[in-house]
C-alpha atoms as a PDB file:
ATOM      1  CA  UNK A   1     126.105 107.266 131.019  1.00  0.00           C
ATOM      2  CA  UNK A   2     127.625 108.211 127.926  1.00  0.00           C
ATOM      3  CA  UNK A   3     129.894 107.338 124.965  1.00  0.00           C
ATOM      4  CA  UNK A   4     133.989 107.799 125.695  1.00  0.00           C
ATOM      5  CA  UNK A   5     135.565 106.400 122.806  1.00  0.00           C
ATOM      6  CA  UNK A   6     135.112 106.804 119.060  1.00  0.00           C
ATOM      7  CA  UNK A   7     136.279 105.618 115.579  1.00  0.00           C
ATOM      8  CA  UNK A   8     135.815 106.973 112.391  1.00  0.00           C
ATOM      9  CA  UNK A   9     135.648 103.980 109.192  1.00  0.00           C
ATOM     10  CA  UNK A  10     135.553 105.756 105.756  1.00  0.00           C
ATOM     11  CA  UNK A  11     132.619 108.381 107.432  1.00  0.00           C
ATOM     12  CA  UNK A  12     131.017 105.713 109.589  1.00  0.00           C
ATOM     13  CA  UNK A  13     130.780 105.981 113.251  1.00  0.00           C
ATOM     14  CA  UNK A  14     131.431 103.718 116.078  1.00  0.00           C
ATOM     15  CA  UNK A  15     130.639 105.004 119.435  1.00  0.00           C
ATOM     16  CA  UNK A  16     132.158 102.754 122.592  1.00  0.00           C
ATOM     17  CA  UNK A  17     131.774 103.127 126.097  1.00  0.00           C
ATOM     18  CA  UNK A  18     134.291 103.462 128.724  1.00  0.00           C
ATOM     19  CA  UNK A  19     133.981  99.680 129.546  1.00  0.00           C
ATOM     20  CA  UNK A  20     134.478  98.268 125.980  1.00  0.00           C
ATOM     21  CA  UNK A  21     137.983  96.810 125.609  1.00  0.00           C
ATOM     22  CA  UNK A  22     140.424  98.700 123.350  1.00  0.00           C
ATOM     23  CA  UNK A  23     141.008  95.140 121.417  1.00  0.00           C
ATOM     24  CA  UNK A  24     137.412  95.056 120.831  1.00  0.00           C
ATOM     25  CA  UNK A  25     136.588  98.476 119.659  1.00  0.00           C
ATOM     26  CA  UNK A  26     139.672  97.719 117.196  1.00  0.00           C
ATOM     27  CA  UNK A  27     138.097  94.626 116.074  1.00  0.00           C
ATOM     28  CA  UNK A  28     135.422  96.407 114.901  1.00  0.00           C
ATOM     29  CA  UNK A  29     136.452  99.049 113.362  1.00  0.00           C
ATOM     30  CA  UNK A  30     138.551  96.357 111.300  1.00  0.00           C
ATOM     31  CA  UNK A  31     135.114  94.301 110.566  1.00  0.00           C
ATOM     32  CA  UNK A  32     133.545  97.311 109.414  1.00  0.00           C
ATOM     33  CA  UNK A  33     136.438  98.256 106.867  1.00  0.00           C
ATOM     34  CA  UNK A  34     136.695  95.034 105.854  1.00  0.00           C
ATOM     35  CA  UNK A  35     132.950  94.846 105.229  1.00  0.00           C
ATOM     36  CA  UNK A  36     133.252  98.296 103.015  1.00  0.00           C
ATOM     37  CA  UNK A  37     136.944  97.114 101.775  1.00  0.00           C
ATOM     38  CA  UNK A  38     137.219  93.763 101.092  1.00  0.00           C
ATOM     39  CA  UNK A  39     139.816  94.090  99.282  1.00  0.00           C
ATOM     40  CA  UNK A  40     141.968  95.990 101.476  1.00  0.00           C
ATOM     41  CA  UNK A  41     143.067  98.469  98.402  1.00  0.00           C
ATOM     42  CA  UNK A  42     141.903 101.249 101.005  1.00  0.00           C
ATOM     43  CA  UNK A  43     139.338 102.501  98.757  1.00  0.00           C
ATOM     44  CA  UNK A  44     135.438 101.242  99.083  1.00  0.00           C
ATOM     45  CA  UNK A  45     134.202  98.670  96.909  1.00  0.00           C
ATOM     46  CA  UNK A  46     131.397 100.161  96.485  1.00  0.00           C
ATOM     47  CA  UNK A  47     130.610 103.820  96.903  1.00  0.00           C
ATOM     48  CA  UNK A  48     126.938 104.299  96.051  1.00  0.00           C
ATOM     49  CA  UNK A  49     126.273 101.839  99.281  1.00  0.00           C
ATOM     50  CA  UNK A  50     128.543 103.703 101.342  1.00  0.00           C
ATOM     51  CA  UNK A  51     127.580 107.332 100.306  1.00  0.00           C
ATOM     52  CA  UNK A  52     123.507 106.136 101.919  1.00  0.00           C
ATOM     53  CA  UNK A  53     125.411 104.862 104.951  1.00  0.00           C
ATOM     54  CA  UNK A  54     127.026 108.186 105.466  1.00  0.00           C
ATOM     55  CA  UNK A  55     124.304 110.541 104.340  1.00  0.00           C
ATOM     56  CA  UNK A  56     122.071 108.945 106.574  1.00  0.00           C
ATOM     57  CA  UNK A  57     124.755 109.188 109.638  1.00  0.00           C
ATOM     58  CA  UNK A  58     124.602 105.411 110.430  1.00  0.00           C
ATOM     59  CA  UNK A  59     126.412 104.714 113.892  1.00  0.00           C
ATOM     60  CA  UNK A  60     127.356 101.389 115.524  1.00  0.00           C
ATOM     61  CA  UNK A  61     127.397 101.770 119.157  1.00  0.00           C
ATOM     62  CA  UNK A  62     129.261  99.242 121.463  1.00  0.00           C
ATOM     63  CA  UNK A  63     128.599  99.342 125.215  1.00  0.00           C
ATOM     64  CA  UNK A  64     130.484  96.661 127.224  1.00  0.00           C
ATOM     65  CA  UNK A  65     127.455  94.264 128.179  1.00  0.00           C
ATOM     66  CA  UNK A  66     123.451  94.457 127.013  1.00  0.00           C
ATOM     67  CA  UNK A  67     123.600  95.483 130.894  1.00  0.00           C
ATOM     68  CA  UNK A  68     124.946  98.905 130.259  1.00  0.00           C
ATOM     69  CA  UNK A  69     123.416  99.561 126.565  1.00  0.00           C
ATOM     70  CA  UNK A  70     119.642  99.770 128.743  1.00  0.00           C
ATOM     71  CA  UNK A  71     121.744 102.629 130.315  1.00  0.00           C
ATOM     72  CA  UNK A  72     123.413 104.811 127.486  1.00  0.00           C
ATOM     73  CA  UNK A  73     121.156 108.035 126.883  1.00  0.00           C
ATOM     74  CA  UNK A  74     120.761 107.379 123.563  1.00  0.00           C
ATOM     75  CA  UNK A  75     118.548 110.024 123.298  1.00  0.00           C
ATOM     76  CA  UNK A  76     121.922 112.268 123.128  1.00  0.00           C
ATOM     77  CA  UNK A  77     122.995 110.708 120.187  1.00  0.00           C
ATOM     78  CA  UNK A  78     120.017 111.457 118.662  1.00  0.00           C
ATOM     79  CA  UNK A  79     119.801 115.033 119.133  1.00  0.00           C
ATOM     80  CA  UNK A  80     123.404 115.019 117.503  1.00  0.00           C
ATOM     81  CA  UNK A  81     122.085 113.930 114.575  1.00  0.00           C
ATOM     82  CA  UNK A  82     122.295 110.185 114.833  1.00  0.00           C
ATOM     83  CA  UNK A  83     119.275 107.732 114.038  1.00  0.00           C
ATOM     84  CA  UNK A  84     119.789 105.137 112.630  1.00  0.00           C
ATOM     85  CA  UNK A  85     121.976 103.185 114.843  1.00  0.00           C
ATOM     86  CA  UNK A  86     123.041  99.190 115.444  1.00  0.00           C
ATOM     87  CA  UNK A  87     123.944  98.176 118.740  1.00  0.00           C
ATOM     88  CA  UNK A  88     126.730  95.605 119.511  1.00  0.00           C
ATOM     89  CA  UNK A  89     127.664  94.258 123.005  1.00  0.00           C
ATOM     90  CA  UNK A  90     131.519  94.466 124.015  1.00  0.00           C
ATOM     91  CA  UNK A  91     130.829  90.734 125.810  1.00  0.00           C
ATOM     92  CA  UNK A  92     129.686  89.213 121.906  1.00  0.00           C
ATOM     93  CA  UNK A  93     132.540  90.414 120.408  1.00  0.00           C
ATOM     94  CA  UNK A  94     135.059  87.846 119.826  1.00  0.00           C
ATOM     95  CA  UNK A  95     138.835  89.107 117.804  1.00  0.00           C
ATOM     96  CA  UNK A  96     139.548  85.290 118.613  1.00  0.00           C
ATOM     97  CA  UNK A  97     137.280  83.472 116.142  1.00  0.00           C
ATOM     98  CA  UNK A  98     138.705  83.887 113.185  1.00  0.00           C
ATOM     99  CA  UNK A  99     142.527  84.799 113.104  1.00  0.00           C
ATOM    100  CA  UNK A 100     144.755  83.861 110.001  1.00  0.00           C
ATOM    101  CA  UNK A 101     141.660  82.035 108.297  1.00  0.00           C
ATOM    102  CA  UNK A 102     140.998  79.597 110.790  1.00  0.00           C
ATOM    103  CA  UNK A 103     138.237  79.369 112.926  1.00  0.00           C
ATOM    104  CA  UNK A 104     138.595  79.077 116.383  1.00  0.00           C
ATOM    105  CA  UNK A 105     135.321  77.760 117.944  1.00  0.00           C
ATOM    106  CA  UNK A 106     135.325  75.566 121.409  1.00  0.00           C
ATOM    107  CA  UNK A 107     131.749  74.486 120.081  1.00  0.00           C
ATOM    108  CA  UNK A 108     129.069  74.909 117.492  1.00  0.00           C
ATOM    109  CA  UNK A 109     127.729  78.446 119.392  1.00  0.00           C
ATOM    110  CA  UNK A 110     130.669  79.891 119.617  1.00  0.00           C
ATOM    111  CA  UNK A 111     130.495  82.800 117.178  1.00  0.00           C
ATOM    112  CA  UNK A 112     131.979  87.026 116.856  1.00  0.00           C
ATOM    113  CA  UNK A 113     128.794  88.984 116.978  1.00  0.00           C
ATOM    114  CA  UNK A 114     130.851  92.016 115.098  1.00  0.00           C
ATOM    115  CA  UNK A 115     130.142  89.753 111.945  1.00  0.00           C
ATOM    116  CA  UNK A 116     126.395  90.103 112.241  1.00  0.00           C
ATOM    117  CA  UNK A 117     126.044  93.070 113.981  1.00  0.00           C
ATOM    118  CA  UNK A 118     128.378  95.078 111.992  1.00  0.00           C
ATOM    119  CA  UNK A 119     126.893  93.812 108.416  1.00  0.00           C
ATOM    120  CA  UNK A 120     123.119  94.602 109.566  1.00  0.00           C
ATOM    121  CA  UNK A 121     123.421  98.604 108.809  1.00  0.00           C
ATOM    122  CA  UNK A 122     125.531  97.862 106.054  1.00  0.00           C
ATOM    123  CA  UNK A 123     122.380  95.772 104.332  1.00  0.00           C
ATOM    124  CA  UNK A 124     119.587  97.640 106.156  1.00  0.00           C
ATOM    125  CA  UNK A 125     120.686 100.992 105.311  1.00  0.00           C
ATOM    126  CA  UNK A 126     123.463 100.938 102.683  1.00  0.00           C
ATOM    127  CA  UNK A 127     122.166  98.032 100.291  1.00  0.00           C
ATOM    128  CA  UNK A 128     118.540  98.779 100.722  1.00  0.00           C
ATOM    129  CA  UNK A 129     118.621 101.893  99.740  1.00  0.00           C
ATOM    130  CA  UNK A 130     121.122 102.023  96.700  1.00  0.00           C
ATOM    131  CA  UNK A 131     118.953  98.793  95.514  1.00  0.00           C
ATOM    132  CA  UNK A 132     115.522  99.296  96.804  1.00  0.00           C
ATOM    133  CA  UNK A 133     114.371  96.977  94.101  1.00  0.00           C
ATOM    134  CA  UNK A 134     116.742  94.172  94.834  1.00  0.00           C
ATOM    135  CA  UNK A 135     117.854  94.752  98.605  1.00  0.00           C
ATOM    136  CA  UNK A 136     114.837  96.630  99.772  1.00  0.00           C
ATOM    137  CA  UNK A 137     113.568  95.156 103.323  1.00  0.00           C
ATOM    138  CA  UNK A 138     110.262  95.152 102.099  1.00  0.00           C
ATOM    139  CA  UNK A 139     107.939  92.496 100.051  1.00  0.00           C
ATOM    140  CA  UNK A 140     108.501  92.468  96.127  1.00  0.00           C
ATOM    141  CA  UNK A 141     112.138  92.856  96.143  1.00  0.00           C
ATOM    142  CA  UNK A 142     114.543  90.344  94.598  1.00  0.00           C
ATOM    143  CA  UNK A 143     115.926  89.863  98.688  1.00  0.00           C
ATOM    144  CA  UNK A 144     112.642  89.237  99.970  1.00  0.00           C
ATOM    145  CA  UNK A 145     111.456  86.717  96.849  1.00  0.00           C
ATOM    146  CA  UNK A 146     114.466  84.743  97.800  1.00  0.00           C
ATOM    147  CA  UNK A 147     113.018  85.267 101.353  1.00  0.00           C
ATOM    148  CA  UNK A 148     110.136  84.152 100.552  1.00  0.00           C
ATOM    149  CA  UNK A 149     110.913  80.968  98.749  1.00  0.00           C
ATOM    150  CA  UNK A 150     113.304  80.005 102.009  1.00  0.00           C
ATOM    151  CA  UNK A 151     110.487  80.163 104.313  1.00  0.00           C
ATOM    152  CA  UNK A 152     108.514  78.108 102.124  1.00  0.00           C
ATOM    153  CA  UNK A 153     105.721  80.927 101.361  1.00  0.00           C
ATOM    154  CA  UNK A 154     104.948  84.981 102.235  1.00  0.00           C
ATOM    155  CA  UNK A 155     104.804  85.373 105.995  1.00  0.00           C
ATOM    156  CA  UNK A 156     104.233  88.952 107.307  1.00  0.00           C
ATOM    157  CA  UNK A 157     104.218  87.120 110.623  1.00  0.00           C
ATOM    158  CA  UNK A 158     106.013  83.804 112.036  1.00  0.00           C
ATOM    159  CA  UNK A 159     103.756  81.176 110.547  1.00  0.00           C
ATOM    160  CA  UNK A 160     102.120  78.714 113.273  1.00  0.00           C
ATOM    161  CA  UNK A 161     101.507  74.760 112.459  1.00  0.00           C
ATOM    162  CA  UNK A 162     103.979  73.384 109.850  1.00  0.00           C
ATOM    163  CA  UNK A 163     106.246  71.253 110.916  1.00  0.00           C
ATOM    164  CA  UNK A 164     109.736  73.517 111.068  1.00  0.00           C
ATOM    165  CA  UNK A 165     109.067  75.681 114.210  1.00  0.00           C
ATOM    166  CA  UNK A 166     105.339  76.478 112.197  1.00  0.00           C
ATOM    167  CA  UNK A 167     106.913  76.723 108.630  1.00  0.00           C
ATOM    168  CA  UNK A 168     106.206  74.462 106.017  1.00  0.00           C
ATOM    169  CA  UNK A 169     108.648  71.375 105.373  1.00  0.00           C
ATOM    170  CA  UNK A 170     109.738  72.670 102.337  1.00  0.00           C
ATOM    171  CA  UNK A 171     111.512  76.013 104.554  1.00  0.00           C
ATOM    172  CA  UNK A 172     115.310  76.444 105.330  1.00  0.00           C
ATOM    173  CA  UNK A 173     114.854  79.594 107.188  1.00  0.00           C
ATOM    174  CA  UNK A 174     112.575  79.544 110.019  1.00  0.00           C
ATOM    175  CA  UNK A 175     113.232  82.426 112.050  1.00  0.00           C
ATOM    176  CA  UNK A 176     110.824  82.575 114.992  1.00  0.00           C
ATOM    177  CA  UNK A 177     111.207  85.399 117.009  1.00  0.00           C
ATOM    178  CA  UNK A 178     107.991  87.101 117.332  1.00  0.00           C
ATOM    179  CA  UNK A 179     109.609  90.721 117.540  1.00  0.00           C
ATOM    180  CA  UNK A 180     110.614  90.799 114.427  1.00  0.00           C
ATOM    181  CA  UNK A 181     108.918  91.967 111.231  1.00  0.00           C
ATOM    182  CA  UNK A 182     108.804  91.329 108.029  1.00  0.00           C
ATOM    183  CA  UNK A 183     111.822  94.080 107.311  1.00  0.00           C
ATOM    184  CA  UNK A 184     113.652  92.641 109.925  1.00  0.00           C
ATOM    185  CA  UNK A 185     113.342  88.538 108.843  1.00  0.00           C
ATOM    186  CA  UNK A 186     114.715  89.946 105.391  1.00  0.00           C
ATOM    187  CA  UNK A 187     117.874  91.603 107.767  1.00  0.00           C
ATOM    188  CA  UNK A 188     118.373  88.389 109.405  1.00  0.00           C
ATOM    189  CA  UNK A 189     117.902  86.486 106.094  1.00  0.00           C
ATOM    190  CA  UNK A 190     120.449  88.349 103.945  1.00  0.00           C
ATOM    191  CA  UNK A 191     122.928  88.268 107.405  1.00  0.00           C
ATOM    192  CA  UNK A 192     122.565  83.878 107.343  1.00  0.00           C
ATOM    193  CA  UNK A 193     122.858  83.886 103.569  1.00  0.00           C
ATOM    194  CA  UNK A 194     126.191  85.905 102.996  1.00  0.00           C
ATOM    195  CA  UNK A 195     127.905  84.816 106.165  1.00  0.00           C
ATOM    196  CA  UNK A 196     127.520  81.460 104.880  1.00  0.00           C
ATOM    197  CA  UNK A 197     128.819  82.210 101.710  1.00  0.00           C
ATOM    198  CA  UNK A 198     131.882  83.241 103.201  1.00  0.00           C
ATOM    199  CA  UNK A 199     132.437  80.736 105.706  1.00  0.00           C
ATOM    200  CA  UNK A 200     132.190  81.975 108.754  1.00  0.00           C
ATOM    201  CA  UNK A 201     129.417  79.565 109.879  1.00  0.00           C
ATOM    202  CA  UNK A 202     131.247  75.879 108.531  1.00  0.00           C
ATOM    203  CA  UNK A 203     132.737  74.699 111.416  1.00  0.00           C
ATOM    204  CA  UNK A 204     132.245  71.867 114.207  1.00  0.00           C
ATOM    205  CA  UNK A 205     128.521  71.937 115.246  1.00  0.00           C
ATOM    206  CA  UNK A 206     127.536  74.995 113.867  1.00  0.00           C
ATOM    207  CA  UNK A 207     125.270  73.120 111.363  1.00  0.00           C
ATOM    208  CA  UNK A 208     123.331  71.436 114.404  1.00  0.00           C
ATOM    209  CA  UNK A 209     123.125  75.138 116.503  1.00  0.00           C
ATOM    210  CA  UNK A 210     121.515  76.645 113.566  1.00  0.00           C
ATOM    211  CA  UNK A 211     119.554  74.118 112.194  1.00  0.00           C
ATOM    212  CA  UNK A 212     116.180  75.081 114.511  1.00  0.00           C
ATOM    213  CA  UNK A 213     116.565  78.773 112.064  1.00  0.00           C
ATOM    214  CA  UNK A 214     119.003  78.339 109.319  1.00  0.00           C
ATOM    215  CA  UNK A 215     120.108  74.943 107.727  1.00  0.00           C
ATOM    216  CA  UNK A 216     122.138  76.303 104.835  1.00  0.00           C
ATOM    217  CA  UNK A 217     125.801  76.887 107.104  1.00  0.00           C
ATOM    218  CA  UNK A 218     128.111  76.617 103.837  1.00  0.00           C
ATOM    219  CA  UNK A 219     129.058  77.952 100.215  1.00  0.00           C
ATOM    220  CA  UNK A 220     128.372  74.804  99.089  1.00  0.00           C
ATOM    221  CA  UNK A 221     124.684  74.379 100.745  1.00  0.00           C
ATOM    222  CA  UNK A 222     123.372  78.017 100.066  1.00  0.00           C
ATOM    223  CA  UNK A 223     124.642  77.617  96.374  1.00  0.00           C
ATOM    224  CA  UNK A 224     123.069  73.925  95.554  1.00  0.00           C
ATOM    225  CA  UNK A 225     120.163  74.509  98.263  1.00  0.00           C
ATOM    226  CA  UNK A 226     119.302  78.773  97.500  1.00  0.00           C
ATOM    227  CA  UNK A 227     120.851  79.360  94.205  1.00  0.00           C
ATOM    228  CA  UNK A 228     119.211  82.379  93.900  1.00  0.00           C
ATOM    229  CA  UNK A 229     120.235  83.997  96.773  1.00  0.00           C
ATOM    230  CA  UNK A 230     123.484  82.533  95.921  1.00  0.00           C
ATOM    231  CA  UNK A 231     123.517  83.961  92.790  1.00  0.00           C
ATOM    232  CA  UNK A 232     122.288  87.570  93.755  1.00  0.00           C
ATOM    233  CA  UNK A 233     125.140  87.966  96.410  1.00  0.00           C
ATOM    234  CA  UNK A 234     127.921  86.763  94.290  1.00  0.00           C
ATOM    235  CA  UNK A 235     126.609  89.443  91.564  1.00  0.00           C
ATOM    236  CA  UNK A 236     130.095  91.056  91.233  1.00  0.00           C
ATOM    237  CA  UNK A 237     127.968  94.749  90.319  1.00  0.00           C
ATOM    238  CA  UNK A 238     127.192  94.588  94.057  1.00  0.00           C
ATOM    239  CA  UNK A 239     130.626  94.348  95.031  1.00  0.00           C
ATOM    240  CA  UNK A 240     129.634  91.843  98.184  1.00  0.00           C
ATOM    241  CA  UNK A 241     132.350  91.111 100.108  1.00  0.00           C
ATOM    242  CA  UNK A 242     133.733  88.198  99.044  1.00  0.00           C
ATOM    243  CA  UNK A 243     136.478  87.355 101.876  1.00  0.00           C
ATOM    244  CA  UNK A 244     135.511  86.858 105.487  1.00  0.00           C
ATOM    245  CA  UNK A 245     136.637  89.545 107.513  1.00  0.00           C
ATOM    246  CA  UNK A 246     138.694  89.031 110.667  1.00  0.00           C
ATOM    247  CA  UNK A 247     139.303  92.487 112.001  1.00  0.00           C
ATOM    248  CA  UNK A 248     142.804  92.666 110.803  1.00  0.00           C
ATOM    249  CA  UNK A 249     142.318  95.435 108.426  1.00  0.00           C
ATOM    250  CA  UNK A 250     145.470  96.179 106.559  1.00  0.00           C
ATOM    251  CA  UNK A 251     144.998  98.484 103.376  1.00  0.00           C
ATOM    252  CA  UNK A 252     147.811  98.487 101.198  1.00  0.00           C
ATOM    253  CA  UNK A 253     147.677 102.358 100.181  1.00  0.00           C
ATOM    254  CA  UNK A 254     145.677 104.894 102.105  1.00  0.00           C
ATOM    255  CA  UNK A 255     144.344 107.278  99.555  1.00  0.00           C
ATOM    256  CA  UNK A 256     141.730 110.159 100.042  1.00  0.00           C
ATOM    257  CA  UNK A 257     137.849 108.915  99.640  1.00  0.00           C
ATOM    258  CA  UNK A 258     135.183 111.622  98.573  1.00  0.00           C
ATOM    259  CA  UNK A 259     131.735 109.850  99.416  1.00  0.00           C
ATOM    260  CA  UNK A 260     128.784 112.027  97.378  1.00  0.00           C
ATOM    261  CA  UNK A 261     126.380 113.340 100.469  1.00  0.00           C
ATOM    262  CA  UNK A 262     122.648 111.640  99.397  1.00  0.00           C
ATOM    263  CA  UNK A 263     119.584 113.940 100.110  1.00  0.00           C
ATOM    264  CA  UNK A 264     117.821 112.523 102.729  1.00  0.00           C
ATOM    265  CA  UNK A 265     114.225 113.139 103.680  1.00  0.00           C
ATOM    266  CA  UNK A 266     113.041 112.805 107.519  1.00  0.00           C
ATOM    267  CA  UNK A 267     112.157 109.019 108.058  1.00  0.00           C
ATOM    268  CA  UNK A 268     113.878 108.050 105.466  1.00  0.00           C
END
């Protein structure tokens, strides 16, 4: 089984399958540029991220159900060239949650997996790399200090025997899945921090759905309760996004973007 439908977003590739809704693919695609274009000028925000995402071929790939992604050949998209890749699942992608600046959430799990999904590559392998020093997923970085500090301490591993799911009391991230590293807590950290930031997780029992991993759900909590986190992705030099997109990508001019190709070493 293979990939039928494709979209192009300022030289980043999303791959769909035949069973991924149209709507969805769209929504997307709109996530991504608004991600890259927050401020829908049609020109990136910032081009030193975006020239690592595109030297380094980043794909998003979006079967219809986690069903059908154990049956893509993936291994086709990586003799074309492709390898480093984020998966997102047609059935946890929602264009409904957030239309016209309102949420629309039936309860406090309801959420658009595009917004996390969508954002990991962006951090992983854009921001990481233009910043290794600051956004690197690796200890020592400004990211993973502020990591550090909300887990209460340096974990290469989830931490057994405090009392927040084995972290220490003083934590407000306590991630706990046991599959992922060290790189990957620092993914999932910078994903809770920014989203938060921008809204997307302040509505009607979210607060109480997140609380067992993440207890900062607002602007207002992750500024008074991680200021520097806060502080590092409001830095206007990283040109964060600093609306929350919806999908509904409408640039007002549609000019011609030359992205710099970055020299890229095998495994990097």
């Amino acid at each position: 089984m293979g990939c039928d439908k494709y979209v192009n977003v300022f030289g980043v590739n999303i791959f769909a399958t035949q069973n991924t809704p149209e709507d969805k693919l769209s929504h997307a695609a709109g996530i991504l540029a608004q991600y890259l274009d927050n401020d829908e000028d049609g020109i990136p925000d910032n081009t030193l991220v975006l020239s690592h995402l595109v030297s380094r071929r980043v794909f998003i790939i979006i079967p219809g159900t986690e069903e059908e992604m154990e049956g893509l050949e993936m291994e086709l998209v990586e003799e074309a060239g492709y390898h480093f890749g984020q998966d997102l699942y047609g059935e946890e992608t929602k264009p409904d949650f957030l239309v016209d600046g309102k949420i629309n959430a039936p309860d406090g799990h309801y959420y658009d997996g595009a917004l996390e999904e969508i954002l990991h590559p962006i951090t992983d392998h854009g921001y990481a790399n233009a910043y290794p020093d600051v956004f690197g997923t690796r200890r020592g970085s400004i990211l993973a200090n502020c990591m550090d500090n909300a887990r209460g301490g340096y974990f290469e591993k989830v931490p057994k025997g405090g009392p927040k799911s084995g972290y220490p009391a003083a934590a407000w991230y306590h991630y706990t899945d046991e599959t992922c590293d060290y790189g990957c807590m620092i993914s999932e950290y910078i994903y809770w921090a920014l989203t938060s930031i921008l809204g997307t997780q302040d509505f009607p029992g979210r607060r109480d759905a997140l609380k067992v991993e993440w207890e900062l759900n607002t602007r207002e909590l992750v500024k008074t309760g991680d200021a520097s986190v806060y502080k590092l992705l409001t830095d206007p030099q990283y040109k964060f996004p600093t609306n929350a997109p919806d999908g509904n990508y409408k640039p007002s001019t549609f000019p011609v973007t030359v992205v710099p190709i970055i020299p890229i070493e095998d495994g990097d």
